[in-house]
C-alpha atoms as a PDB file:
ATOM      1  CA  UNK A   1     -84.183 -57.821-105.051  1.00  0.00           C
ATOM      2  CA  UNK A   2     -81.459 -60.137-106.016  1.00  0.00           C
ATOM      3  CA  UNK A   3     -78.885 -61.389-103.620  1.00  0.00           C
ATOM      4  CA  UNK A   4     -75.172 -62.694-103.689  1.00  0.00           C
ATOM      5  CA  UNK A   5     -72.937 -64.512-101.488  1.00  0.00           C
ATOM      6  CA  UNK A   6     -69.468 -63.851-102.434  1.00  0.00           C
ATOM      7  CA  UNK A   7     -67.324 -66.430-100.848  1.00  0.00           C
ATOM      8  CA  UNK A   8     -69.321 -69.655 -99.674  1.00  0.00           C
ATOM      9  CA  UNK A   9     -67.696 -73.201 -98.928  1.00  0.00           C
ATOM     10  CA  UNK A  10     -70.022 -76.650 -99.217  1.00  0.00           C
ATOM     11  CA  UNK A  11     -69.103 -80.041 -97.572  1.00  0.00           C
ATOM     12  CA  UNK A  12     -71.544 -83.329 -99.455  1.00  0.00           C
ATOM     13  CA  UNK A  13     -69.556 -85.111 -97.069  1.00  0.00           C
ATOM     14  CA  UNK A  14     -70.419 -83.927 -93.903  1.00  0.00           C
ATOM     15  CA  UNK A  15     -72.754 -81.147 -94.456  1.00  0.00           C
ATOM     16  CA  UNK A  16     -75.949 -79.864 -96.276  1.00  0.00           C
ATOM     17  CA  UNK A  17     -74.400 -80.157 -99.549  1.00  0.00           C
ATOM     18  CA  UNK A  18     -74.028 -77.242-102.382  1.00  0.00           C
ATOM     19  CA  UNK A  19     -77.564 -78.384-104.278  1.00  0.00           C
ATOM     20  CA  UNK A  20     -79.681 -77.773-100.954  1.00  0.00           C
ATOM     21  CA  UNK A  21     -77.573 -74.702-100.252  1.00  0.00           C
ATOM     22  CA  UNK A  22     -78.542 -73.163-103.480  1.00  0.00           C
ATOM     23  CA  UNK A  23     -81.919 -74.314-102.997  1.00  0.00           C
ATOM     24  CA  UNK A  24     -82.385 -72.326-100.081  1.00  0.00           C
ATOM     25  CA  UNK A  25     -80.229 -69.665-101.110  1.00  0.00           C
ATOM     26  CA  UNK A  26     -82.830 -69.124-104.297  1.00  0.00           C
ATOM     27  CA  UNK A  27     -85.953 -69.015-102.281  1.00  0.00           C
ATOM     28  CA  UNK A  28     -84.526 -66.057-100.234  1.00  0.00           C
ATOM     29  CA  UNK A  29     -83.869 -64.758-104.188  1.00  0.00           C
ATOM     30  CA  UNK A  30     -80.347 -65.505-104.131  1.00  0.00           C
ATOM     31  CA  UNK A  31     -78.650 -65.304-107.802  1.00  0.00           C
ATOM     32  CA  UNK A  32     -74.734 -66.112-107.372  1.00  0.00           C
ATOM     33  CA  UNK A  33     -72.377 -68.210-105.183  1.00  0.00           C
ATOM     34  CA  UNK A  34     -68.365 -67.610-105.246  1.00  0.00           C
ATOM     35  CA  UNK A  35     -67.899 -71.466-104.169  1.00  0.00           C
ATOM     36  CA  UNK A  36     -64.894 -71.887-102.693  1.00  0.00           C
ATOM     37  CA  UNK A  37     -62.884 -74.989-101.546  1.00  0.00           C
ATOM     38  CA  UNK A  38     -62.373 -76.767 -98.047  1.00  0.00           C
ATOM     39  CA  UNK A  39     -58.916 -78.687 -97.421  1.00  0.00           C
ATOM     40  CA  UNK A  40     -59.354 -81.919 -98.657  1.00  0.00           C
ATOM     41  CA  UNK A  41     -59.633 -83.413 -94.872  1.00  0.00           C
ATOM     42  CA  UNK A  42     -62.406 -81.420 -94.736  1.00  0.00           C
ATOM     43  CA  UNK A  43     -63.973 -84.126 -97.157  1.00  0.00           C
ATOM     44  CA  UNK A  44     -62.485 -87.314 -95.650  1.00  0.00           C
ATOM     45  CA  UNK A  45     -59.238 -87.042 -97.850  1.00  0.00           C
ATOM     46  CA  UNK A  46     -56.940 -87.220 -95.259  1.00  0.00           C
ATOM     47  CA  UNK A  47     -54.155 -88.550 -97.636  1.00  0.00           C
ATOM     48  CA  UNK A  48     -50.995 -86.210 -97.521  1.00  0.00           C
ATOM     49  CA  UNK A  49     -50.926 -86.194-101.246  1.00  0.00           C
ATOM     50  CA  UNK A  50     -51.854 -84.633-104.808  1.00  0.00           C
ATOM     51  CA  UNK A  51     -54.330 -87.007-105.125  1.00  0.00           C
ATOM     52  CA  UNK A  52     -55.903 -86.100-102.432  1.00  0.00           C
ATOM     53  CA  UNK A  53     -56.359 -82.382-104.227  1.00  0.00           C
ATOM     54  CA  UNK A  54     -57.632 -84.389-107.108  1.00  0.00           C
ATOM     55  CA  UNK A  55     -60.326 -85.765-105.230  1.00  0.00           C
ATOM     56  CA  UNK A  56     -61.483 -82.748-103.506  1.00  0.00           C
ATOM     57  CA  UNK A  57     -61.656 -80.346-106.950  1.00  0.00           C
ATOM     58  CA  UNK A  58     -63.494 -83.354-108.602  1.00  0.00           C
ATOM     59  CA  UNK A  59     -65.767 -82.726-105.600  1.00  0.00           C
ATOM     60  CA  UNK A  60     -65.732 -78.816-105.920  1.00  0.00           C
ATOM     61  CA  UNK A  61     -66.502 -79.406-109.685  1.00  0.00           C
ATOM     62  CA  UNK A  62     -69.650 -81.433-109.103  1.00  0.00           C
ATOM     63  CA  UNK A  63     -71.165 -79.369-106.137  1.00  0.00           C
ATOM     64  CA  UNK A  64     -70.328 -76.143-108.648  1.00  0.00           C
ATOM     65  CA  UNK A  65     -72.725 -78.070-111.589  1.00  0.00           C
ATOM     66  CA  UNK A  66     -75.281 -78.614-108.878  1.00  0.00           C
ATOM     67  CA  UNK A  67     -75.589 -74.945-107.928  1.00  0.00           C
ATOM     68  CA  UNK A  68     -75.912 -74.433-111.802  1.00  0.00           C
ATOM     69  CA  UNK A  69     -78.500 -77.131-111.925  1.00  0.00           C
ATOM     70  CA  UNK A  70     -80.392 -75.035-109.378  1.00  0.00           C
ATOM     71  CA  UNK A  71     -80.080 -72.421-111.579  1.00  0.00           C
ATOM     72  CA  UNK A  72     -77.812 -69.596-109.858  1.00  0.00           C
ATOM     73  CA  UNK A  73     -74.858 -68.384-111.406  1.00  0.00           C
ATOM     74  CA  UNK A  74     -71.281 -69.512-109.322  1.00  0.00           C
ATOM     75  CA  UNK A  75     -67.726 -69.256-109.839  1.00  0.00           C
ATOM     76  CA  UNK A  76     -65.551 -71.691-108.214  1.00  0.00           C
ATOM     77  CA  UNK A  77     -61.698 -71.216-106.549  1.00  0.00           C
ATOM     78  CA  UNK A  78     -59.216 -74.428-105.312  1.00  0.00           C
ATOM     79  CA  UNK A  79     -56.769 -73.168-102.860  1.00  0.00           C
ATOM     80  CA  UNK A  80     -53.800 -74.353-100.143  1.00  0.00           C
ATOM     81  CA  UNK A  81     -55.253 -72.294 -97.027  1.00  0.00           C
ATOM     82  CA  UNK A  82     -52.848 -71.222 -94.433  1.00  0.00           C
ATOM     83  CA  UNK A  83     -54.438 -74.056 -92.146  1.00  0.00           C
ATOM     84  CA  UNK A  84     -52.882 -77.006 -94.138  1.00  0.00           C
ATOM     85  CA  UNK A  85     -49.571 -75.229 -93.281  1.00  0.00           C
ATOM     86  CA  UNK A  86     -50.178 -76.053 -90.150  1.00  0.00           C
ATOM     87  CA  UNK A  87     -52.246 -79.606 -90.802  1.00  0.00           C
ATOM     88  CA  UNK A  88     -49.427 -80.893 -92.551  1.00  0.00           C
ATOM     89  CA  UNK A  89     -46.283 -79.828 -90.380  1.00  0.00           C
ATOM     90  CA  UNK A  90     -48.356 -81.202 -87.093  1.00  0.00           C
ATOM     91  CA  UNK A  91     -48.334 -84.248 -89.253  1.00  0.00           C
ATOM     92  CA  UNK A  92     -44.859 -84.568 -89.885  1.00  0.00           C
ATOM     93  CA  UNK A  93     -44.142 -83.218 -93.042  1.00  0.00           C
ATOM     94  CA  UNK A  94     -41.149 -80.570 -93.670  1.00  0.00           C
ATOM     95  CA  UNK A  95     -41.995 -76.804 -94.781  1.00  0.00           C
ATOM     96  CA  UNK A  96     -40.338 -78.098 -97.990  1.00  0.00           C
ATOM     97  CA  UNK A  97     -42.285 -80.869 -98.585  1.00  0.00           C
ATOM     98  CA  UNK A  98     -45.468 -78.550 -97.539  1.00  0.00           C
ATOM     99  CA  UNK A  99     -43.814 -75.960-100.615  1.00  0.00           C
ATOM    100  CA  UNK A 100     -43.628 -78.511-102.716  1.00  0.00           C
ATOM    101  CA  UNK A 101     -47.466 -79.558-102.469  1.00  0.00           C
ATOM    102  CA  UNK A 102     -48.591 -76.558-102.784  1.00  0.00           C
ATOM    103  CA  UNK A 103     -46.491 -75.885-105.945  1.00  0.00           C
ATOM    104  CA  UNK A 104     -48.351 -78.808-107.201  1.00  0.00           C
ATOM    105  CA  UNK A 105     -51.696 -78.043-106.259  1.00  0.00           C
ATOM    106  CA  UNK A 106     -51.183 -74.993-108.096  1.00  0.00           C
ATOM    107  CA  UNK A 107     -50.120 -76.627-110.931  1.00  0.00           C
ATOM    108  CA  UNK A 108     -53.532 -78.675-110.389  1.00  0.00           C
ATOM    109  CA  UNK A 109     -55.607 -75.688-110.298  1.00  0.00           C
ATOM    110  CA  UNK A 110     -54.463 -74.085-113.711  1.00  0.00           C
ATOM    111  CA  UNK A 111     -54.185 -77.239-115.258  1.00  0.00           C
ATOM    112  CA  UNK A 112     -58.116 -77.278-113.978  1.00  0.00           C
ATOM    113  CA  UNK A 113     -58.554 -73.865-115.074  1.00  0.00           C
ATOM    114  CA  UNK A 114     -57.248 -73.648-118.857  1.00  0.00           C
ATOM    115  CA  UNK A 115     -60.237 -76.638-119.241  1.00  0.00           C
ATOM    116  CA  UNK A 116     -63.041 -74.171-117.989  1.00  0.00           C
ATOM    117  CA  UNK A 117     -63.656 -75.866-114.662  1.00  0.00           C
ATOM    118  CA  UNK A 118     -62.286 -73.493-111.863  1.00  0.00           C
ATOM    119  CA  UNK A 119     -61.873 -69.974-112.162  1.00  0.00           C
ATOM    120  CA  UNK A 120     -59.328 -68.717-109.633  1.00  0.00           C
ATOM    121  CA  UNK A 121     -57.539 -69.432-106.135  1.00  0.00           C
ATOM    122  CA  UNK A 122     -59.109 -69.723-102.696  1.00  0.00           C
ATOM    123  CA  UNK A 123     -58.056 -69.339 -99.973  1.00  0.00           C
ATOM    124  CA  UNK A 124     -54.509 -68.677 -99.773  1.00  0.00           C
ATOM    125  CA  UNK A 125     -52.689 -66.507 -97.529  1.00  0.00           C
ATOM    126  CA  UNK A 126     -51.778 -66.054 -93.744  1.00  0.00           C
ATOM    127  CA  UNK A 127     -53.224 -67.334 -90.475  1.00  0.00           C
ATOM    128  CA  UNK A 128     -55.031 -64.982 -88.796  1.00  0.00           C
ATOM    129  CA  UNK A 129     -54.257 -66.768 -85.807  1.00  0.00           C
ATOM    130  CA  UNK A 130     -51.053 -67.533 -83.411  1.00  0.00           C
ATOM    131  CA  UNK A 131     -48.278 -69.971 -84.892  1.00  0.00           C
ATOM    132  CA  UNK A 132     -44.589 -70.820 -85.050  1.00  0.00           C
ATOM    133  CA  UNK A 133     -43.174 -67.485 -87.258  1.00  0.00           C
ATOM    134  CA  UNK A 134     -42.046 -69.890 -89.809  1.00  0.00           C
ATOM    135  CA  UNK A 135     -45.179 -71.378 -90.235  1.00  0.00           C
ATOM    136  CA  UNK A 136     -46.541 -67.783 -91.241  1.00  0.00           C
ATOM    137  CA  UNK A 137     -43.440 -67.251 -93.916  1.00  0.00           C
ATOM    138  CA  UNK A 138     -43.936 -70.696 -95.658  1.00  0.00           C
ATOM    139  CA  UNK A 139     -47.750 -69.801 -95.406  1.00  0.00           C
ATOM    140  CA  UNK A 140     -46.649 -65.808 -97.514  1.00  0.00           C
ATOM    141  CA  UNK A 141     -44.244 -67.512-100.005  1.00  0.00           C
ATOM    142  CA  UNK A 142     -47.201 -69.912-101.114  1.00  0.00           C
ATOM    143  CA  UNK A 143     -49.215 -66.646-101.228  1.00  0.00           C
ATOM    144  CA  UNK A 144     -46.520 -65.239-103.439  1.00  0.00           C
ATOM    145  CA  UNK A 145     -46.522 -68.271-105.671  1.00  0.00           C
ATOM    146  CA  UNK A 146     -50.439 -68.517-105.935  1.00  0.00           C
ATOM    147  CA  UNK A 147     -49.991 -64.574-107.142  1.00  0.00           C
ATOM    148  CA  UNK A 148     -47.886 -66.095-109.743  1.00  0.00           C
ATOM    149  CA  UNK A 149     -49.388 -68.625-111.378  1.00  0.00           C
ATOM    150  CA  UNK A 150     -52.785 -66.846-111.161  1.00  0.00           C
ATOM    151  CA  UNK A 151     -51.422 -63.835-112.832  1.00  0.00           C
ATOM    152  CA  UNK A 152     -50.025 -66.272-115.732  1.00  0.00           C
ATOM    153  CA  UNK A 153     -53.208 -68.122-116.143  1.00  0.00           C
ATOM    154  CA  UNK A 154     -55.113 -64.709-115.776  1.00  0.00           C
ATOM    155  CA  UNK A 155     -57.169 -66.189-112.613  1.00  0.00           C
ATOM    156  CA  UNK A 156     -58.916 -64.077-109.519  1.00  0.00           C
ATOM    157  CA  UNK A 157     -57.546 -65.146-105.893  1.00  0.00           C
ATOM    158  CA  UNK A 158     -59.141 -65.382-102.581  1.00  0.00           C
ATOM    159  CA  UNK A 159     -56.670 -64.370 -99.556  1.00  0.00           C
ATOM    160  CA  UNK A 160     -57.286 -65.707 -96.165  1.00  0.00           C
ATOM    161  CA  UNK A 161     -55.780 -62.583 -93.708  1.00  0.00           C
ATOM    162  CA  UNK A 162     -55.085 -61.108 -90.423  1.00  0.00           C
ATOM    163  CA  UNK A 163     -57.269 -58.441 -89.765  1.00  0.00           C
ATOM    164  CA  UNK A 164     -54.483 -55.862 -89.101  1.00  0.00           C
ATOM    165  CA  UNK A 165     -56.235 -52.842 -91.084  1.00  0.00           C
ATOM    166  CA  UNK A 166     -53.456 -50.511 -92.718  1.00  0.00           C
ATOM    167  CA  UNK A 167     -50.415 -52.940 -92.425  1.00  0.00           C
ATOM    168  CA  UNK A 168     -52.550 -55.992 -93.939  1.00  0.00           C
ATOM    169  CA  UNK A 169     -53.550 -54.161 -97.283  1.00  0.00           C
ATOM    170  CA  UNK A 170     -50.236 -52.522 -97.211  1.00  0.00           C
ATOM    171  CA  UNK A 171     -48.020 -55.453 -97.348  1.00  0.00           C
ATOM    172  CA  UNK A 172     -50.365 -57.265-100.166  1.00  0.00           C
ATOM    173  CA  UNK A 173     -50.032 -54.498-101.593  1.00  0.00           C
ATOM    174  CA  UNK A 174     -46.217 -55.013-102.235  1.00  0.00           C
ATOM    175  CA  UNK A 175     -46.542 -58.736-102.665  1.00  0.00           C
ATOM    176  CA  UNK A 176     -48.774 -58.441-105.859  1.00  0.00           C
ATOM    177  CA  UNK A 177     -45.956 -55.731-107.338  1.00  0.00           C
ATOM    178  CA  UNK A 178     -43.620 -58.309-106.143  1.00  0.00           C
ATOM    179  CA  UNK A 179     -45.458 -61.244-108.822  1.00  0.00           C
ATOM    180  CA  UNK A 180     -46.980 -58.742-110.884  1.00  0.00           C
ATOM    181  CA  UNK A 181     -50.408 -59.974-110.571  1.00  0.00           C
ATOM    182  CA  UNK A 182     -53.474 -57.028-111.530  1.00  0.00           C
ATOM    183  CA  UNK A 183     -54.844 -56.273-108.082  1.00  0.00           C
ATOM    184  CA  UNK A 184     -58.156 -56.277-109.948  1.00  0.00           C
ATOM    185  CA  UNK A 185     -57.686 -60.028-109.612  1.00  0.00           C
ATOM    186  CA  UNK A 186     -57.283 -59.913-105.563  1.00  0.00           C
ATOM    187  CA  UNK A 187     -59.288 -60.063-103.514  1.00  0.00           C
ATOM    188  CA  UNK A 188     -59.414 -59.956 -99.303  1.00  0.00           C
ATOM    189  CA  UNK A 189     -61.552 -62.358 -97.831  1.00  0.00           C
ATOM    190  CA  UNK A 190     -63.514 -61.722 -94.898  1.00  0.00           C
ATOM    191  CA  UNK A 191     -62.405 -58.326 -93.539  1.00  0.00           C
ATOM    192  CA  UNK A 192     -62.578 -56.757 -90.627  1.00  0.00           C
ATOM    193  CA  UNK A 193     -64.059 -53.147 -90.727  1.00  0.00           C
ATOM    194  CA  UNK A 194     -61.197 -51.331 -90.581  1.00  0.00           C
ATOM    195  CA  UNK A 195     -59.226 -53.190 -93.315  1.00  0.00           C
ATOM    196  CA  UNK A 196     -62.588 -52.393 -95.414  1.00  0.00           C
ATOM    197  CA  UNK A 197     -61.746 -48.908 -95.196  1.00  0.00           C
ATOM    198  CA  UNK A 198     -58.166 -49.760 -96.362  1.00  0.00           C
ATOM    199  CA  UNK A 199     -58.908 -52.198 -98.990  1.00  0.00           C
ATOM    200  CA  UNK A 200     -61.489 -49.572-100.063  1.00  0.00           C
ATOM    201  CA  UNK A 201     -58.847 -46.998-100.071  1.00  0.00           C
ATOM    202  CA  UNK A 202     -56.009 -49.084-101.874  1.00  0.00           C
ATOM    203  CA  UNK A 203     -58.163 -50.642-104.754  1.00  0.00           C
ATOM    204  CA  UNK A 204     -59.045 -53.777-103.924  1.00  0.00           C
ATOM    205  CA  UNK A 205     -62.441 -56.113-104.068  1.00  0.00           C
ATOM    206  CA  UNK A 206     -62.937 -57.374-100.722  1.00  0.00           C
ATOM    207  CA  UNK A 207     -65.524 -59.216 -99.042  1.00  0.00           C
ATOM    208  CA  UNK A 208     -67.362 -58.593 -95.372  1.00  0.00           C
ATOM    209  CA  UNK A 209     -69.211 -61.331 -93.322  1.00  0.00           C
ATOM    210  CA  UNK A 210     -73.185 -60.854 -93.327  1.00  0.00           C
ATOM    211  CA  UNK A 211     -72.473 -59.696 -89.488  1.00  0.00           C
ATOM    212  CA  UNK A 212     -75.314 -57.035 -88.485  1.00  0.00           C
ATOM    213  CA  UNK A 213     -72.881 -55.011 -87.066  1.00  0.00           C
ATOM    214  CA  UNK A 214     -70.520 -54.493 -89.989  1.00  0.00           C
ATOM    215  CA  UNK A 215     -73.108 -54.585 -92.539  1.00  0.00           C
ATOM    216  CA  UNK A 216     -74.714 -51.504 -91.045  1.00  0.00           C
ATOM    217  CA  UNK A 217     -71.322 -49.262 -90.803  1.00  0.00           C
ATOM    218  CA  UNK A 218     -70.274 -50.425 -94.184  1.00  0.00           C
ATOM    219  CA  UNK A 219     -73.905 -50.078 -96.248  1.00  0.00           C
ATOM    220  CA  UNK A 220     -74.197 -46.507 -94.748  1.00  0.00           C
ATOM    221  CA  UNK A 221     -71.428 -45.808 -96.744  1.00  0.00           C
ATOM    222  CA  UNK A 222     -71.735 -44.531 -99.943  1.00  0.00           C
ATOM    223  CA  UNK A 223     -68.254 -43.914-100.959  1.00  0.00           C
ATOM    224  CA  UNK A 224     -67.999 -48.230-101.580  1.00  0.00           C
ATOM    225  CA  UNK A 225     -67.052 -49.263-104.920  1.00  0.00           C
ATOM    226  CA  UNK A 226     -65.277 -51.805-104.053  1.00  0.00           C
ATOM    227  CA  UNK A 227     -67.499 -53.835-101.420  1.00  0.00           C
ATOM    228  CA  UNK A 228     -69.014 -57.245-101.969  1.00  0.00           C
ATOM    229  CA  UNK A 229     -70.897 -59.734 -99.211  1.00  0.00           C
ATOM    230  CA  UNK A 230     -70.178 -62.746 -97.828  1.00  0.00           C
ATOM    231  CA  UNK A 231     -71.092 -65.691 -95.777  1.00  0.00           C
ATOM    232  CA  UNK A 232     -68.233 -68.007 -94.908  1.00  0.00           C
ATOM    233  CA  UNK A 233     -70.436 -70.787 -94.771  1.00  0.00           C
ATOM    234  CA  UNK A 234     -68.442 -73.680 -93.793  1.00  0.00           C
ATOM    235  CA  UNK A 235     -71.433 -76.253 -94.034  1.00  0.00           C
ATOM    236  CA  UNK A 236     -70.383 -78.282 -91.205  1.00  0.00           C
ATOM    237  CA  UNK A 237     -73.012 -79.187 -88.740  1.00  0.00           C
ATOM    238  CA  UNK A 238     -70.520 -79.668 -85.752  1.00  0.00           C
ATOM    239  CA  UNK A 239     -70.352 -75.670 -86.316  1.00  0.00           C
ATOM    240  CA  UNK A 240     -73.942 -74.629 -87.658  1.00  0.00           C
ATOM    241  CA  UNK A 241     -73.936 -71.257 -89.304  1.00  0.00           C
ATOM    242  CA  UNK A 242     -70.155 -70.331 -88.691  1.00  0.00           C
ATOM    243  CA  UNK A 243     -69.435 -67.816 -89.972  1.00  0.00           C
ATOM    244  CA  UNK A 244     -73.272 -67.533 -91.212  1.00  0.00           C
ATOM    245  CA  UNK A 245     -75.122 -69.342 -93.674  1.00  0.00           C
ATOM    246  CA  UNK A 246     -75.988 -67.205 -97.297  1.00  0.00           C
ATOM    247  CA  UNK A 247     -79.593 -67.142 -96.830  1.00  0.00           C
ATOM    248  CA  UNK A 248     -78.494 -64.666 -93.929  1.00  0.00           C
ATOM    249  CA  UNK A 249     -77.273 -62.218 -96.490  1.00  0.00           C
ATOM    250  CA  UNK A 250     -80.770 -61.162 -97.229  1.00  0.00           C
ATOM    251  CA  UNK A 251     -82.449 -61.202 -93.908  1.00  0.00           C
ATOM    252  CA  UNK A 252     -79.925 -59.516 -92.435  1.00  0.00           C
ATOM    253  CA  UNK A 253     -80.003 -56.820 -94.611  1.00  0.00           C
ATOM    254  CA  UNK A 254     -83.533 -56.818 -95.686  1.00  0.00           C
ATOM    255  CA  UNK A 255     -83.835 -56.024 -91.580  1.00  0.00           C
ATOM    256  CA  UNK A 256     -81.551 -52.957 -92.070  1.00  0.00           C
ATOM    257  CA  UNK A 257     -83.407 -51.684 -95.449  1.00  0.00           C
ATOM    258  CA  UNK A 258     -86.852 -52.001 -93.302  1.00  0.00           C
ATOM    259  CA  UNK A 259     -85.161 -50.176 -90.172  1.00  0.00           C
ATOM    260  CA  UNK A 260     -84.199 -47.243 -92.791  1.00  0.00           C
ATOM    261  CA  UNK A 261     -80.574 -47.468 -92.065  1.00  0.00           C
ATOM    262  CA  UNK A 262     -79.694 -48.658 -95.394  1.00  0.00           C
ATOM    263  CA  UNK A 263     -80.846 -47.638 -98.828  1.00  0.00           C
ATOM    264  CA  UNK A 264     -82.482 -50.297-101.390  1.00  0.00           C
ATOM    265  CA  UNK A 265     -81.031 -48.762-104.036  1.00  0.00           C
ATOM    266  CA  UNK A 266     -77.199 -49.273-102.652  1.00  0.00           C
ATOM    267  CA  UNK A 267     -77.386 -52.565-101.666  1.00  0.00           C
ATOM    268  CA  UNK A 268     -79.001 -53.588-105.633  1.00  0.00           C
ATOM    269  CA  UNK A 269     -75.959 -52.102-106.581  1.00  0.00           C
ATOM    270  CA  UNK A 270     -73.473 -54.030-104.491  1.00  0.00           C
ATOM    271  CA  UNK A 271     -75.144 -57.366-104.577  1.00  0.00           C
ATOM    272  CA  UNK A 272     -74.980 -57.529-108.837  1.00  0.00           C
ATOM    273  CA  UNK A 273     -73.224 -54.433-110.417  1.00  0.00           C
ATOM    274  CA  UNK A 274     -70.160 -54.913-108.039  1.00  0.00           C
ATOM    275  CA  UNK A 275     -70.365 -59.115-108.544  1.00  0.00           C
ATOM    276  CA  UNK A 276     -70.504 -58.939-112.083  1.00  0.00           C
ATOM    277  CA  UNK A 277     -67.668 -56.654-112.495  1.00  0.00           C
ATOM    278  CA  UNK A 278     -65.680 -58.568-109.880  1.00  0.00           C
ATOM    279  CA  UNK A 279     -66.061 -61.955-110.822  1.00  0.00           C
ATOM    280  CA  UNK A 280     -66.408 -61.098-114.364  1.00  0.00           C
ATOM    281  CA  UNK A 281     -70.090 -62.326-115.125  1.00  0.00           C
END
């Protein structure tokens, strides 16, 4: 049986790297990454400026021809996560000179993305943690502007969320009638398992960690069309296997397909009929 890992990050830098992640991904029979940037300081970038972002999707770029090299299938998404909100104001800069980056990383992306090399946004959206309410606006108009462009440049987008179940889907919701974008092309990263239930209900792809617990509820559930698996991987080994690392998708669930909780058949369907229509392959 073929795995997936729907939304993975790598760090060459600091970490194991995305070759040796596919590596190991592929000898527990993993078939597809959705590689997905870290904030540029993430990679030693610590310039406050576009060239910084030019650095750091150069980087994605490479570590996304690796994982080809290896021979799994990826797509790759450039973001502005809610964290460099936050990054950059504790540095000094304005909310309007944080606007104005992002505009231009966005800019970056497409301008990326009409030459072949990315293929949608990631991460973008709130914190899902405390911080100063205007923070957390700034951080929902760059949302609303990453809707934009991606629905212009027809491109899928990753959103970085609260876990506040109804109210969460809800309000994205009326953001992506607000820019227009197909919600076909959104997706809600790392979801809790009641916002599952309500991205489930409201039409959207979203992803769940490869946490036992979840994993259980949500594979005993037949009724999920919309469901796709994730690690979070953050490759940094100051924080080993936060969230969890990919090869963890299928040992985790192999474990729940050998306990009888979960049927075979379900999971085959989730790990390539729902990637392939999600991410287009």
């Amino acid at each position: 049986m073929k795995y997936a890992d729907a939304h993975c990050h790598s760090n060459p830098i600091e970490g194991l790297g995305a070759r040796e992640i596919a590596r190991r991904f592929k000898k527990h029979s993993g078939w597809f990454i959705a590689l997905v940037s870290l904030p540029p300081y993430h990679y030693g970038y610590t310039e406050l400026s576009i060239e910084s972002y030019v650095k750091s999707i150069e980087l994605l770029i490479r570590e996304a021809k690796s994982i080809r090299e290896e021979g799994l299938e990826v797509r790759v998404l450039a973001g502005f996560h809610p964290a460099e909100v936050d990054e950059y104001f504790r540095r000094g800069a304005s909310l309007e000179q944080i606007y104005e980056l992002a505009d231009k990383v966005f800019k970056l992306i497409t301008s990326y993305h009409e030459k072949g090399l990315i293929d949608g946004m990631g991460e973008v959206g709130r914190q899902h943690y405390s911080t100063a309410p205007q923070r957390l606006v700034l951080s929902e108009l760059i949302m609303l502007k990453a809707f934009e462009y991606a629905k212009d440049h027809d491109m899928i987008v990753h959103l970085h969320l609260e876990q506040g179940g109804w109210i969460t889907v809800r309000s994205i919701e009326e953001l992506i009638k607000l820019s227009g974008i197909s919600k076909e092309r959104v997706f809600l990263h790392h979801v809790d398992y009641e916002t599952s239930k309500w991205a489930e209900t409201h039409g959207f792809w979203y992803t769940i960690p490869a946490k036992q617990r979840i994993l259980k509820k949500t594979l005993t559930e037949k009724q999920r069309h919309r469901l796709l698996v994730e690690s979070d991987f953050i490759d940094d080994p100051r924080r080993p296997g936060v969230s969890s690392y990919p090869w963890d998708i299928p040992q985790r669930i192999n474990e729940l397909i050998e306990e009888g909780v979960v049927e075979k058949s379900f999971v085959e369907k989730i790990m390539i009929e729902h990637v392939k229509k999600a991410y287009l392959l």
